[in-house]
N, C-alpha and C. Protein backbone atom coordinates (compact mmCIF):
# COMPACT_ATOMS: atom_id res chain seq x y z
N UNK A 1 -36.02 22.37 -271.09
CA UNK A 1 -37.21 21.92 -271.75
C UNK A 1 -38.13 23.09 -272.08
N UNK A 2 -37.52 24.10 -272.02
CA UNK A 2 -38.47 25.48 -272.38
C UNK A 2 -39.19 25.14 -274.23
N UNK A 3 -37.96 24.73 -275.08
CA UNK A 3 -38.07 25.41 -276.17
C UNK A 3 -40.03 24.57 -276.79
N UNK A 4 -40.39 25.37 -277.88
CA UNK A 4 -42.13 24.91 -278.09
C UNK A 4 -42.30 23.55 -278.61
N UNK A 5 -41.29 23.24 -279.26
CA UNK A 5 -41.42 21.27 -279.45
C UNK A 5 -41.45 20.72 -278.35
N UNK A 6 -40.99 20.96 -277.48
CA UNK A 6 -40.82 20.27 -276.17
C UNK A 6 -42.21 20.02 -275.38
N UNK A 7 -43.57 20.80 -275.66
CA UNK A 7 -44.52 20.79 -274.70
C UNK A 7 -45.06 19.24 -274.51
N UNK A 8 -45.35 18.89 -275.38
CA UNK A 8 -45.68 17.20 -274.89
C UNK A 8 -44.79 16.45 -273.96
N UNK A 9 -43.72 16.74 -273.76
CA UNK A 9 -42.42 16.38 -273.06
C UNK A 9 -42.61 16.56 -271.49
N UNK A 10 -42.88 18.67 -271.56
CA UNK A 10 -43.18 19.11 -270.32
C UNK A 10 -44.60 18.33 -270.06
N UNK A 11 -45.49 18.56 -270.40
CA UNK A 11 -46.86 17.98 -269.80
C UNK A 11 -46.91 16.38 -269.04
N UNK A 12 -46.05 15.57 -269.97
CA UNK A 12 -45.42 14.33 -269.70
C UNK A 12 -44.69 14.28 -268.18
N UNK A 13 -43.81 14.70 -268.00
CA UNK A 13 -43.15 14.77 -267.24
C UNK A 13 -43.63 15.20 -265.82
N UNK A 14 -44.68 16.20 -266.03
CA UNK A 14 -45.52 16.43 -264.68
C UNK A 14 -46.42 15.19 -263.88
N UNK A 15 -46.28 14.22 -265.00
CA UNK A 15 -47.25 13.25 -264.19
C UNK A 15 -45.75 12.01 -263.08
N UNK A 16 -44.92 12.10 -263.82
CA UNK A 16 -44.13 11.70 -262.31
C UNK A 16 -43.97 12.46 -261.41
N UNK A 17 -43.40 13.78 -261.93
CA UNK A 17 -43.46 14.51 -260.60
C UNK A 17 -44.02 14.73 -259.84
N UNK A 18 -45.69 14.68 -260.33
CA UNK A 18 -46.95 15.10 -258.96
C UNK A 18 -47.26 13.72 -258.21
N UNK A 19 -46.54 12.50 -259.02
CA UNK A 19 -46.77 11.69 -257.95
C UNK A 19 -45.55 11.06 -256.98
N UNK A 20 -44.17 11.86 -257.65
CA UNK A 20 -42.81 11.93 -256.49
C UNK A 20 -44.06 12.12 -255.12
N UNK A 21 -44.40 13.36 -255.40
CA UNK A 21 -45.38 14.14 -254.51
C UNK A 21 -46.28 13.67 -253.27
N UNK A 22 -47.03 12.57 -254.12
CA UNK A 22 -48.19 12.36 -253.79
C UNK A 22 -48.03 11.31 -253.00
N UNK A 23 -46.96 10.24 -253.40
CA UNK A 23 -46.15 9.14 -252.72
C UNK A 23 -45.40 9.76 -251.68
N UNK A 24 -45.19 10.83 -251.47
CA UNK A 24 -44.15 11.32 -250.46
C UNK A 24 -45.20 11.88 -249.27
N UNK A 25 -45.91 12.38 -249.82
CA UNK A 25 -47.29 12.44 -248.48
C UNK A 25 -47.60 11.24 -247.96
N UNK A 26 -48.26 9.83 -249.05
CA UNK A 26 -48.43 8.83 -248.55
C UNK A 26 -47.34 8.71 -246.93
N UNK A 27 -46.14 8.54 -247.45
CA UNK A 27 -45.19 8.06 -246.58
C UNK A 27 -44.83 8.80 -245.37
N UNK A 28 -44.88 10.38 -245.85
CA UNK A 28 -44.68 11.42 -244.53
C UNK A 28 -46.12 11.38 -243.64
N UNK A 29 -47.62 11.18 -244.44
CA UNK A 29 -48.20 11.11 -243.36
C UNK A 29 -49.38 10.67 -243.24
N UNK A 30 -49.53 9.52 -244.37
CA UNK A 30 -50.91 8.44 -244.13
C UNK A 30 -50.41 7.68 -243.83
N UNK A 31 -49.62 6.80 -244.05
CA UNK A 31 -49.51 5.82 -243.84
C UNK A 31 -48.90 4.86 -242.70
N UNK A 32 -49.59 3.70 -242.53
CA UNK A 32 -48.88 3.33 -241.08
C UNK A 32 -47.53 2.53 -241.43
N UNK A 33 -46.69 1.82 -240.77
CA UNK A 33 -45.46 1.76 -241.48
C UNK A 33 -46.08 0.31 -241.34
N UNK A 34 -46.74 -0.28 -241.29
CA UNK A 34 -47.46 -1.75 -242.45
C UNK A 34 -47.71 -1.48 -243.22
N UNK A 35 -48.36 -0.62 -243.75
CA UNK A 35 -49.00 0.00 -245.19
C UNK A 35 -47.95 0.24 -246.16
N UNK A 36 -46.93 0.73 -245.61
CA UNK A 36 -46.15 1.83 -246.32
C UNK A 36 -45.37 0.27 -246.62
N UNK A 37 -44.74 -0.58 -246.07
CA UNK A 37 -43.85 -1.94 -246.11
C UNK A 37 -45.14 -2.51 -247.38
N UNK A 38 -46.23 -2.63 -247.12
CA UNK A 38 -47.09 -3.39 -248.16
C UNK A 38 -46.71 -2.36 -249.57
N UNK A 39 -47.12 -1.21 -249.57
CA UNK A 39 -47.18 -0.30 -250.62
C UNK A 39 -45.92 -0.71 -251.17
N UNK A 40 -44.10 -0.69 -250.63
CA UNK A 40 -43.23 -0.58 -251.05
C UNK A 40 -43.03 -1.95 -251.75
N UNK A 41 -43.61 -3.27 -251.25
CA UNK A 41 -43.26 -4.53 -251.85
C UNK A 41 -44.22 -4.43 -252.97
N UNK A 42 -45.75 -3.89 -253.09
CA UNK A 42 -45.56 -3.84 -254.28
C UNK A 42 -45.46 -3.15 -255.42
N UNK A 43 -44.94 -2.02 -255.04
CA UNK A 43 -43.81 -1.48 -255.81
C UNK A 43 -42.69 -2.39 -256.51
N UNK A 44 -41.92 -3.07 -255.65
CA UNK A 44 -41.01 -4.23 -255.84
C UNK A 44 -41.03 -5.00 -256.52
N UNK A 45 -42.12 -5.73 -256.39
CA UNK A 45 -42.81 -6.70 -257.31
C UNK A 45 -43.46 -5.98 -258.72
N UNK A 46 -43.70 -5.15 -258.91
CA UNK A 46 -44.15 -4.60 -259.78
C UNK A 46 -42.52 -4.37 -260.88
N UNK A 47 -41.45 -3.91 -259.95
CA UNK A 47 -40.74 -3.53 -260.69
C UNK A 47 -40.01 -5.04 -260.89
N UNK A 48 -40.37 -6.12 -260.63
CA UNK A 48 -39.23 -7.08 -260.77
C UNK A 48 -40.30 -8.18 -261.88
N UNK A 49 -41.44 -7.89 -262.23
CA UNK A 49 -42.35 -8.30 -263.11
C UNK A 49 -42.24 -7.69 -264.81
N UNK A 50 -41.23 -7.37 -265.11
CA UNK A 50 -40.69 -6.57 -266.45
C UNK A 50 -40.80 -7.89 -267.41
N UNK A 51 -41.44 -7.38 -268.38
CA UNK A 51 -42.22 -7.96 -269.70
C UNK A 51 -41.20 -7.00 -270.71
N UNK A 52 -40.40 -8.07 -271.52
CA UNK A 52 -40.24 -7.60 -272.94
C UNK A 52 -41.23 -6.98 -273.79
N UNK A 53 -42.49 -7.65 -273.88
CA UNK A 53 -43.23 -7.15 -274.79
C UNK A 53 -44.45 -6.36 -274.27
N UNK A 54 -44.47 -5.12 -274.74
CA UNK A 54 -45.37 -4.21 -274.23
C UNK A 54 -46.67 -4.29 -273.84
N UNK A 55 -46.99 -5.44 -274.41
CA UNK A 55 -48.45 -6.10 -274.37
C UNK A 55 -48.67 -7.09 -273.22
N UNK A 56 -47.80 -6.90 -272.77
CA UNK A 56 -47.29 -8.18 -271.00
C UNK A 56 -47.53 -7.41 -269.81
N UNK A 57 -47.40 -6.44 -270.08
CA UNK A 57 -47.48 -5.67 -268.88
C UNK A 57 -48.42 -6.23 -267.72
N UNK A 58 -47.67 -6.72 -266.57
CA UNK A 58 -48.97 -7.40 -265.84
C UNK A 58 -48.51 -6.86 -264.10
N UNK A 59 -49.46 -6.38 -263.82
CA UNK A 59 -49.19 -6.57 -262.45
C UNK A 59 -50.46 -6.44 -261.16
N UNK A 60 -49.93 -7.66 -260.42
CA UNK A 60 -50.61 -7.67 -259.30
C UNK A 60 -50.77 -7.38 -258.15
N UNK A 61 -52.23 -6.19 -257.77
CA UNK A 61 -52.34 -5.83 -256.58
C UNK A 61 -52.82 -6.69 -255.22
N UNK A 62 -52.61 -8.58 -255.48
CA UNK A 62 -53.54 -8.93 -254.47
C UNK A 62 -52.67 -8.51 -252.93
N UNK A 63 -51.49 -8.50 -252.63
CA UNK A 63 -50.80 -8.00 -251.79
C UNK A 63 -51.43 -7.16 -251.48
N UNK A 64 -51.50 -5.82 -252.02
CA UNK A 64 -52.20 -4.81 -251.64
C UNK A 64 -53.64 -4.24 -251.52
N UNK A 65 -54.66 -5.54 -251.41
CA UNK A 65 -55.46 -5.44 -251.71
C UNK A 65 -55.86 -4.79 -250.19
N UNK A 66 -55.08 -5.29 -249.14
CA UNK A 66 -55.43 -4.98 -247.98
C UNK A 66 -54.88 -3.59 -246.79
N UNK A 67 -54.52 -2.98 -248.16
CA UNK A 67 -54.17 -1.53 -247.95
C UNK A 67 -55.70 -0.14 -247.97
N UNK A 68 -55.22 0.65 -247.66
CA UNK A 68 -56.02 1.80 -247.80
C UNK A 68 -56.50 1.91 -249.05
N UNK A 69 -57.95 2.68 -249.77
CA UNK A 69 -58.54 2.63 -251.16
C UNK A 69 -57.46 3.53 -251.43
N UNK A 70 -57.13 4.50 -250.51
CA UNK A 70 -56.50 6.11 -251.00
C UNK A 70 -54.81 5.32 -251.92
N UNK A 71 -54.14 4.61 -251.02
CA UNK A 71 -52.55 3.63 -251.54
C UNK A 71 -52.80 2.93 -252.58
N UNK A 72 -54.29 2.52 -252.97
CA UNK A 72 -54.44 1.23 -254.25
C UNK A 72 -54.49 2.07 -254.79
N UNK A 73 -55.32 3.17 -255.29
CA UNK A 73 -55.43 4.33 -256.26
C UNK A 73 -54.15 4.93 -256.52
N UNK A 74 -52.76 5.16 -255.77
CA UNK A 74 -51.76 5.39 -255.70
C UNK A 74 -51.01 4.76 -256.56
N UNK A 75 -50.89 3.72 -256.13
CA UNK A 75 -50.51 2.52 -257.03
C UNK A 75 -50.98 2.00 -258.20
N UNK A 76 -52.32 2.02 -258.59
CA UNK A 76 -52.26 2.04 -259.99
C UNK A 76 -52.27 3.21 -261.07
N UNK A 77 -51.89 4.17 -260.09
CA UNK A 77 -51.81 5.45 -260.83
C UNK A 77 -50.63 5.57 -261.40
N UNK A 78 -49.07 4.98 -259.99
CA UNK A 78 -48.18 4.60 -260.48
C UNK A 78 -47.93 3.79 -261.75
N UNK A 79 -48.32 2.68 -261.69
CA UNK A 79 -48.59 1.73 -262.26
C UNK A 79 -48.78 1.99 -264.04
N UNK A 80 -49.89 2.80 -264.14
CA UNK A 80 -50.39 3.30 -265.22
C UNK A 80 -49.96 4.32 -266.17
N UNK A 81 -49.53 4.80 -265.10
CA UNK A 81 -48.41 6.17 -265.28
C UNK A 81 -47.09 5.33 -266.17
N UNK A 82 -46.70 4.23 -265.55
CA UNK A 82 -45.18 4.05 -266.21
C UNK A 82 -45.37 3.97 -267.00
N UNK A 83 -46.35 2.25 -267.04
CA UNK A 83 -46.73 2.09 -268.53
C UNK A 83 -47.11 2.95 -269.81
N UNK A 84 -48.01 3.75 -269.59
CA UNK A 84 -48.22 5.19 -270.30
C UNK A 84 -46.89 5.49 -271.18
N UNK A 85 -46.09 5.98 -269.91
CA UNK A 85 -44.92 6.60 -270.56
C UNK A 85 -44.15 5.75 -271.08
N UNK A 86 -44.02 3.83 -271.18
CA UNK A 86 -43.26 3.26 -271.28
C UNK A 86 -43.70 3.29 -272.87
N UNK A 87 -44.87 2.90 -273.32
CA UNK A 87 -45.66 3.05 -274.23
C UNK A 87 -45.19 4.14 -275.04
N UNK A 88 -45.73 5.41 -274.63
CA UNK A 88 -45.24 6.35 -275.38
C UNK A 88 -43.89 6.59 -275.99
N UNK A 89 -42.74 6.05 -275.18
CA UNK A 89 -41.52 6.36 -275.73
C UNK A 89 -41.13 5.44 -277.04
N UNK A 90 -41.88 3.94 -276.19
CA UNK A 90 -41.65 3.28 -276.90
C UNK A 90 -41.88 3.29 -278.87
N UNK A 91 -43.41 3.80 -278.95
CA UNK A 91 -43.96 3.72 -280.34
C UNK A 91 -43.33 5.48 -281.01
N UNK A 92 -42.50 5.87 -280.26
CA UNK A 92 -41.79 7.11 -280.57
C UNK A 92 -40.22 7.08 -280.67
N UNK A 93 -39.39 6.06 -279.73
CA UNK A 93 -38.30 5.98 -279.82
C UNK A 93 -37.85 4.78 -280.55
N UNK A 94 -38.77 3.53 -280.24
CA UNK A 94 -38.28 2.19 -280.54
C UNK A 94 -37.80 1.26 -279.70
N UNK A 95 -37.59 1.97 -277.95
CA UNK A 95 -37.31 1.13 -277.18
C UNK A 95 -38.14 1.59 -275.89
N UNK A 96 -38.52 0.15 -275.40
CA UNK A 96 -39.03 0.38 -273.98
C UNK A 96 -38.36 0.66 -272.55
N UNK A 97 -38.07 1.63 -271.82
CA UNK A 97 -37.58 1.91 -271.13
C UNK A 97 -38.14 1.07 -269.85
N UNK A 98 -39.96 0.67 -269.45
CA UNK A 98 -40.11 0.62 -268.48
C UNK A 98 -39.25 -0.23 -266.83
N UNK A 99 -38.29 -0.50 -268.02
CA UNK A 99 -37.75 -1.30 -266.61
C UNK A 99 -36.62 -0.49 -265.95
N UNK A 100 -35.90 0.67 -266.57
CA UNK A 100 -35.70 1.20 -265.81
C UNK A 100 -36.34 2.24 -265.05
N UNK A 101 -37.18 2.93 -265.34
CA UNK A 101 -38.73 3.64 -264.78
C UNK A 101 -39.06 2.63 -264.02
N UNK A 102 -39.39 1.70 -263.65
CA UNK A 102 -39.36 0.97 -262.56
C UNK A 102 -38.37 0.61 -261.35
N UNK A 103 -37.53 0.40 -261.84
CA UNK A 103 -36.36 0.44 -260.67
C UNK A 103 -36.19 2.03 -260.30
N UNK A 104 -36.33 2.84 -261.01
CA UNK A 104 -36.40 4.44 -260.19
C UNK A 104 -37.31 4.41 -259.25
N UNK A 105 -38.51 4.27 -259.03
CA UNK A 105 -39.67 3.97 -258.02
C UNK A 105 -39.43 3.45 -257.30
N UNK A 106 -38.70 2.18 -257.61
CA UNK A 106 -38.16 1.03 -256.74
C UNK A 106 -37.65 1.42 -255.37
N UNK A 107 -36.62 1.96 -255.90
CA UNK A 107 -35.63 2.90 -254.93
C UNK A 107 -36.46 4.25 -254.83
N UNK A 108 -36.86 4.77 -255.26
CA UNK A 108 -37.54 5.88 -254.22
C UNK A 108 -38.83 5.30 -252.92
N UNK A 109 -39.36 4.42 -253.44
CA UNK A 109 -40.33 3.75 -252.49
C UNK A 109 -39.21 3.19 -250.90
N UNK A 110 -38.41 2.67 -251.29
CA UNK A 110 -37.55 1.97 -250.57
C UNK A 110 -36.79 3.16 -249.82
N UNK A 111 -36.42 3.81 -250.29
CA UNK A 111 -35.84 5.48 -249.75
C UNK A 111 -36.62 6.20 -248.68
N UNK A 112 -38.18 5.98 -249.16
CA UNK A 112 -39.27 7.27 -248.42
C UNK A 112 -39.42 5.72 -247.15
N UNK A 113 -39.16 4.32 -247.22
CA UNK A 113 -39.52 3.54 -246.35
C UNK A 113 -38.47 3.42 -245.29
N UNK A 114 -37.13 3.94 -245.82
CA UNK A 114 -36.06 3.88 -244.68
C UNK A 114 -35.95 5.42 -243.82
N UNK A 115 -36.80 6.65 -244.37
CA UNK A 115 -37.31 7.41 -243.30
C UNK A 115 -38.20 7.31 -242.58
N UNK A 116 -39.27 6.38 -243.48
CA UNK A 116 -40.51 6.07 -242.22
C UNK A 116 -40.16 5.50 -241.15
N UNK A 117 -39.44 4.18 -241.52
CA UNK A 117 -38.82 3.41 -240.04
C UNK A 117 -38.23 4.93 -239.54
N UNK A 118 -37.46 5.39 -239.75
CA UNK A 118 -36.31 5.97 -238.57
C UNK A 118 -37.47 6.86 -237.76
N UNK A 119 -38.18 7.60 -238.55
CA UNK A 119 -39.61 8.21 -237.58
C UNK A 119 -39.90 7.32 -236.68
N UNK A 120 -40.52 6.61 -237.33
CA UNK A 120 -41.88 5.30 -236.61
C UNK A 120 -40.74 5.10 -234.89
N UNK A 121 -39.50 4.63 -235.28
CA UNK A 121 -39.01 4.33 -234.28
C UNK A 121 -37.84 5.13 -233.25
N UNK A 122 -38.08 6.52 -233.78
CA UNK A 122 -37.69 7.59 -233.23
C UNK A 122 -36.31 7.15 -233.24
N UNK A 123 -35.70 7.21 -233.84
CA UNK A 123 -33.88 6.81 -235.15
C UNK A 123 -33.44 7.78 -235.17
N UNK A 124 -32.19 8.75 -235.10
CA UNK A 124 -31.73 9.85 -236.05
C UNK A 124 -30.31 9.42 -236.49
N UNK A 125 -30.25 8.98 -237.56
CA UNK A 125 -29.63 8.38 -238.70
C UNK A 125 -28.04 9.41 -238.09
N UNK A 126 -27.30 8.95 -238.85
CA UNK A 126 -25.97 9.79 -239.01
C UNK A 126 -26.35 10.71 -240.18
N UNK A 127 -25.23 12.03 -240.13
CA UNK A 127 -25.30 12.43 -241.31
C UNK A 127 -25.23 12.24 -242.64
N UNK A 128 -24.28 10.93 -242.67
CA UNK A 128 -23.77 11.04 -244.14
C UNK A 128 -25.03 9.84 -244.62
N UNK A 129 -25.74 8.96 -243.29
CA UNK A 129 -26.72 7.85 -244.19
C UNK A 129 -28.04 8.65 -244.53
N UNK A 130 -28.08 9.74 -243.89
CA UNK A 130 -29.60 10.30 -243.70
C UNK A 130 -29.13 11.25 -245.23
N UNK A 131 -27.84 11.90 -245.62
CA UNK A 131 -27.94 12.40 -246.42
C UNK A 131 -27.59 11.31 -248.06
N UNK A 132 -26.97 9.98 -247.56
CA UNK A 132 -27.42 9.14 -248.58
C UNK A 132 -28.53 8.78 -249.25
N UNK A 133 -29.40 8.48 -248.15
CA UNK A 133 -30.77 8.08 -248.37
C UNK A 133 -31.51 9.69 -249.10
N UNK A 134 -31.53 10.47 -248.58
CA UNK A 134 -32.40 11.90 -249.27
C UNK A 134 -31.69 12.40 -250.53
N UNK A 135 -30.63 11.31 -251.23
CA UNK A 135 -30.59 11.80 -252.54
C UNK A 135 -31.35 11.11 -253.38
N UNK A 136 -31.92 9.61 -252.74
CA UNK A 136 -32.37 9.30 -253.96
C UNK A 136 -34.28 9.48 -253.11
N UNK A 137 -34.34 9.82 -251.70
CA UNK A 137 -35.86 10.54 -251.27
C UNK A 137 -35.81 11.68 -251.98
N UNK A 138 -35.13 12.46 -252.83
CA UNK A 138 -35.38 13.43 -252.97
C UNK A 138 -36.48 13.80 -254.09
N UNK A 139 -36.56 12.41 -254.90
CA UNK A 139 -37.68 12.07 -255.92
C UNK A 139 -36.43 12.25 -257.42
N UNK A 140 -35.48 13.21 -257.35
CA UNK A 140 -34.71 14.26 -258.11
C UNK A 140 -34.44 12.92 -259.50
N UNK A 141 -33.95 11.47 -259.20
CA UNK A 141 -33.44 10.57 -259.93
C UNK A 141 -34.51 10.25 -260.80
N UNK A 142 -36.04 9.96 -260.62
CA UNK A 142 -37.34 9.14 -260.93
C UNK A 142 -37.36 10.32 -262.08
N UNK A 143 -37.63 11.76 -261.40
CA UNK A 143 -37.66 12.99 -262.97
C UNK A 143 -36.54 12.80 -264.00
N UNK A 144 -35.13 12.68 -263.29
CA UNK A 144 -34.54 12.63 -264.37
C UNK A 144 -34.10 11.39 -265.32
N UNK A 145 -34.33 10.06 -264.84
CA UNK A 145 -34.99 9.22 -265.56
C UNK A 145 -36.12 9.16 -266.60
N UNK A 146 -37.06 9.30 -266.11
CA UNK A 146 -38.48 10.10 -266.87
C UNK A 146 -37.98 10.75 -268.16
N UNK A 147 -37.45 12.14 -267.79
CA UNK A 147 -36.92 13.38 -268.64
C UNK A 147 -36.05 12.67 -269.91
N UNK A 148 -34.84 11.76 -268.98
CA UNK A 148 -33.93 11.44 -270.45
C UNK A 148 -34.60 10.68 -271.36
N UNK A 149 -35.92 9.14 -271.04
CA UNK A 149 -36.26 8.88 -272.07
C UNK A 149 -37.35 9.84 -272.84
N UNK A 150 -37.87 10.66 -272.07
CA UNK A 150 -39.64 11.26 -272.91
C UNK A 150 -38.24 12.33 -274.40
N UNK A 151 -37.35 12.97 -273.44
CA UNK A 151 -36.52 13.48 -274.55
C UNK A 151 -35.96 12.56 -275.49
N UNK A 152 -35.91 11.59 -275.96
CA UNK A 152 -34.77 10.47 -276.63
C UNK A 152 -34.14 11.46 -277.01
N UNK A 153 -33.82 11.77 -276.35
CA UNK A 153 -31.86 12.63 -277.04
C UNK A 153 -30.84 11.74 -276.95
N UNK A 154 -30.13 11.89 -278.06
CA UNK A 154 -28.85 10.49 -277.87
C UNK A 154 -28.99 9.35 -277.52
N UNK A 155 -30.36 8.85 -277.98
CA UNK A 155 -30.15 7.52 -278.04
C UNK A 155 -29.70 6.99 -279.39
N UNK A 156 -28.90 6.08 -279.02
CA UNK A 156 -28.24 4.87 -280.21
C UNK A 156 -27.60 3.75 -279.48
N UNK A 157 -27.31 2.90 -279.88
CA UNK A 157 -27.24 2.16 -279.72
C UNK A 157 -26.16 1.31 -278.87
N UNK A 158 -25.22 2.46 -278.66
CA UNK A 158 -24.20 2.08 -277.58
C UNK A 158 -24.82 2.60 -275.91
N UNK A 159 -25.50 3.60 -275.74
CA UNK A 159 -26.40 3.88 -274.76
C UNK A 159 -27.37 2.97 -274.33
N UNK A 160 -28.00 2.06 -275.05
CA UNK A 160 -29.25 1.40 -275.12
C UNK A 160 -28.61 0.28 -274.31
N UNK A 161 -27.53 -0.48 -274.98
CA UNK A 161 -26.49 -1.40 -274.71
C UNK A 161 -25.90 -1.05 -273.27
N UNK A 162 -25.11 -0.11 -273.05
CA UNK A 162 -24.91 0.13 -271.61
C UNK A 162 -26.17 0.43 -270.98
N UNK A 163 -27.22 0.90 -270.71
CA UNK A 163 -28.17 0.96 -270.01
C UNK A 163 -28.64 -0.67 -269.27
N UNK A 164 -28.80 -1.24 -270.33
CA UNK A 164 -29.02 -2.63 -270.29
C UNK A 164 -28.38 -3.52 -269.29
N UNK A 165 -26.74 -3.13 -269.96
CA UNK A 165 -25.73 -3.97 -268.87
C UNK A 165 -25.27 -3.42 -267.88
N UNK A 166 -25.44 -2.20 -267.56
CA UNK A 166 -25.42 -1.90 -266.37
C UNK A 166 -26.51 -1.29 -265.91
N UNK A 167 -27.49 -1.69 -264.64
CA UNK A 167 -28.39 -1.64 -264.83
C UNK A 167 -28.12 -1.05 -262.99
N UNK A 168 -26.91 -1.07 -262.82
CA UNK A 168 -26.84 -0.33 -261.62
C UNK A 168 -26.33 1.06 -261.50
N UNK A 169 -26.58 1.58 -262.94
CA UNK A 169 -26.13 2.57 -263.30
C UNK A 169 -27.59 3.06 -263.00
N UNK A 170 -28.77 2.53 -263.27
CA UNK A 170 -30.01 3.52 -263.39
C UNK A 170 -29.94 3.41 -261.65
N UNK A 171 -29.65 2.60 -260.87
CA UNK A 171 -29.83 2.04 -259.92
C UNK A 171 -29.63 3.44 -258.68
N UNK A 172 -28.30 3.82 -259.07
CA UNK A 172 -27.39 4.71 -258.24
C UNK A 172 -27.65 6.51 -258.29
């Protein structure tokens, strides 16, 4: 993403990454593991609330109303953030991605929540689950999700189509 067309792309792209970030502090070290279980469902719910039409976008924090101010601000930053970018690709590419940008979160929320338990309850995982789980903690999937739509490179219409129907492809 060096080349100079690309800068709207790069600038774009920093706003998931600083909040891979910012969500990964939440979880390594505000949060209590109620918070972090509230934060992750609604994440969940957020991602399982997918609106065809861009103008639907709806989601509700009353779940989380009873979280920390610092996690609600988190969350609709998330929140705002997708949409943003779902938006943007959309009136630039022609298709809305946000639902898979949502299931990336999905599973990273759910990822940073199956290290909190193993902390909280002093766990040490095996190797191969602890190194399952830290590929998709690693945040690494949510950027490159992000990255392939803000680039629409190669999209047409057989991509669009498999994305769609397999949807455990964004999943994995």
């Amino acid at each position: 993403m060096t080349h100079p067309n690309l800068s709207e792309q790069r600038v774009d792209i920093t706003r998931p990454i600083s909040l891979v970030y910012i969500i990964e502090d939440i979880f390594d070290l505000h949060g209590t593991l109620n918070d972090l279980s509230i934060f992750t469902e609604a994440v969940i719910e957020y991602a399982s609330s997918y609106h065809l039409s861009l103008s639907a976008f709806v989601w509700d924090l009353t779940a989380a109303n009873q979280l920390p101010e610092s996690m609600k601000i988190s969350l609709k930053a998330l929140f705002n953030t997708t949409e943003s970018i779902s938006t943007k690709i959309f009136e630039k590419h022609g298709w809305n991605p946000v639902e898979s940008l949502q299931i990336s979160w999905k599973k990273l929320c759910n990822a940073f929540l199956v290290e909190a338990k193993w902390f909280a309850h002093g766990e040490f995982p095996k190797s191969e689950e602890y190194l399952r789980n830290g590929i998709v903690s690693s945040g690494v999937h949510v950027v490159l999700v992000h990255m392939f739509f803000l680039l629409g490179q190669g999209f047409n219409k057989e991509i669009l189509f498999f994305l769609k129907r397999h949807k455990t492809f964004m999943e994995t």
